[in-house]
Protein backbone atom coordinates (compact mmCIF):
# COMPACT_ATOMS: atom_id res chain seq x y z
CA UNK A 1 99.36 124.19 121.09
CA UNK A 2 97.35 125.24 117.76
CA UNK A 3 96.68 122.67 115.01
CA UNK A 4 97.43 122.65 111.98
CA UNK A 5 95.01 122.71 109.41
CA UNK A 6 94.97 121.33 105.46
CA UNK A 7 94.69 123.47 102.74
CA UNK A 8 92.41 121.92 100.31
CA UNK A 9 95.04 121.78 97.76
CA UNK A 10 97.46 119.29 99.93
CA UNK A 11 94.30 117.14 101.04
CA UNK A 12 93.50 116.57 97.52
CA UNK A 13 97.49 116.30 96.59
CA UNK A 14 97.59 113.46 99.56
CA UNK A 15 94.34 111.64 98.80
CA UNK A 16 95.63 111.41 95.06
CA UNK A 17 98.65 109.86 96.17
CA UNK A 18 97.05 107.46 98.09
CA UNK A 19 94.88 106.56 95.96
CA UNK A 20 98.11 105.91 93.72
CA UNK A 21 99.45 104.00 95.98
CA UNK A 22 96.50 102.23 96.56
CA UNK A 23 96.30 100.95 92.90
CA UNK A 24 99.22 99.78 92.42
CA UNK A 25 99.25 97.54 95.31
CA UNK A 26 95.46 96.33 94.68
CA UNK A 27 96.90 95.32 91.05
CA UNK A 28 99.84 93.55 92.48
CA UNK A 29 97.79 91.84 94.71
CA UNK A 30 96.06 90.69 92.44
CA UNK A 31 98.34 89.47 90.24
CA UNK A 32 100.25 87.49 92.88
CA UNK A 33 96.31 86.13 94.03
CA UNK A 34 96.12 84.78 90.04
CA UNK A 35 99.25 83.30 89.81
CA UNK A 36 98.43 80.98 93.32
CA UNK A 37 94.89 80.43 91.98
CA UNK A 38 96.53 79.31 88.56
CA UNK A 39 99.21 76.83 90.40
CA UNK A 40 96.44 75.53 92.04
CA UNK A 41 94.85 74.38 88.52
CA UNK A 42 98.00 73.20 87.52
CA UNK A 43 97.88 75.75 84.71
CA UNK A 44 101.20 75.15 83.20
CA UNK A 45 101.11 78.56 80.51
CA UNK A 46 99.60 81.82 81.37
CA UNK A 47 99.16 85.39 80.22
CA UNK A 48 98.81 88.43 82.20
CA UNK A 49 97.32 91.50 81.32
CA UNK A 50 97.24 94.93 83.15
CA UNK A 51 97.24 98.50 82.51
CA UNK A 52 99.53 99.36 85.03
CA UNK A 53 103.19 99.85 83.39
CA UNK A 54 104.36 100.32 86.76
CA UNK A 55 103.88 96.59 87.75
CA UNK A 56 104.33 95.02 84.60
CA UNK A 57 107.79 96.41 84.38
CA UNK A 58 108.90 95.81 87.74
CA UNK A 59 107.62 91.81 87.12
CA UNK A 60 109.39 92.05 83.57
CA UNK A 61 112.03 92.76 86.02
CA UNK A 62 112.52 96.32 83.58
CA UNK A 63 112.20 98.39 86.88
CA UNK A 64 111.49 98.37 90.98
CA UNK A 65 108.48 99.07 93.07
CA UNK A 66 110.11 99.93 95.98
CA UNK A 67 107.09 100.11 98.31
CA UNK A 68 105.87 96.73 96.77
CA UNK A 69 109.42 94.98 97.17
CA UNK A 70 107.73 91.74 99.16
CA UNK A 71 104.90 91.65 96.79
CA UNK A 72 106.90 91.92 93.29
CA UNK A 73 109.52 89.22 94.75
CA UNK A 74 106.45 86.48 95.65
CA UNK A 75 104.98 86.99 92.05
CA UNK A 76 109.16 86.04 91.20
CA UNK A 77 109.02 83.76 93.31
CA UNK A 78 105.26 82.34 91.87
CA UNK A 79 106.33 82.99 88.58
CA UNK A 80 109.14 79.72 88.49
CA UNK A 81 106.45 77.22 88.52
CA UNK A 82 105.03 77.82 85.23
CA UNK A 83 106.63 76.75 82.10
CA UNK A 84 105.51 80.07 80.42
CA UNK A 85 104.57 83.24 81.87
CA UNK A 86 103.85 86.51 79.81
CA UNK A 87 102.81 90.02 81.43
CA UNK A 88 102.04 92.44 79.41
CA UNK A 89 100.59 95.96 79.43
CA UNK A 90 97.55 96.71 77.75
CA UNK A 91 96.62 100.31 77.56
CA UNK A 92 93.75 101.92 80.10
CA UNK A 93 91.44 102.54 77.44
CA UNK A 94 91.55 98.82 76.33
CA UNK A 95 90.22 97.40 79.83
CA UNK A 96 87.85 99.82 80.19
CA UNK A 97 86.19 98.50 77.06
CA UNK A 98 86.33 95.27 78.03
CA UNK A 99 85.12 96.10 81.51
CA UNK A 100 82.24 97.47 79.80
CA UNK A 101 81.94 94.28 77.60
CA UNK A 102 81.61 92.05 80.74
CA UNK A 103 78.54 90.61 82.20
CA UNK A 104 77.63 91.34 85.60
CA UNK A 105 77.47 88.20 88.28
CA UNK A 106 74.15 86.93 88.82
């Protein structure tokens, strides 16, 4: 039996979908990981920013993650305790300056 090997061009095609992939879930992660930190402060309004569209919409409920399914339906789920919860998109560019606007930890 031979194996099969990669051509470079569907190693790189794979690794950028995984790291794709890998994104979106960190973001929804965190996202749902701010929303239980937040009902822990019994922080009755919040705002939630994030540049990707992806997640935003599928929490606006505007369209479906379908890899994330169990992750979009606990921020849902988080979502009810709040008496106001807005998630917006803010464009890449726009978090990268502020990334670069904020000081490091000590």
């Amino acid at each position: 039996m031979e194996a099969k090997q990669s051509q470079p061009e569907e190693v790189a095609t794979r690794s950028l979908a995984l790291a794709r992939e890998w994104n979106q879930a960190h973001a929804a992660l965190v996202v749902r990981e701010s929303l239980r930190m937040a009902e822990a402060q019994e922080i009755s309004h919040l705002q939630i920013f994030s540049d990707n569209s992806t997640l935003i919409g599928s929490v606006n409920k505007k369209t479906h993650m379908k890899d994330f399914t169990g992750i979009i339906k606990d921020i849902h789920s988080l979502s009810s305790v709040f008496v106001l919860i807005l998630c917006l998109h803010i464009p890449h560019k726009k978090t990268q300056e502020a990334d670069c606007n904020t000081p490091e930890p000590s």
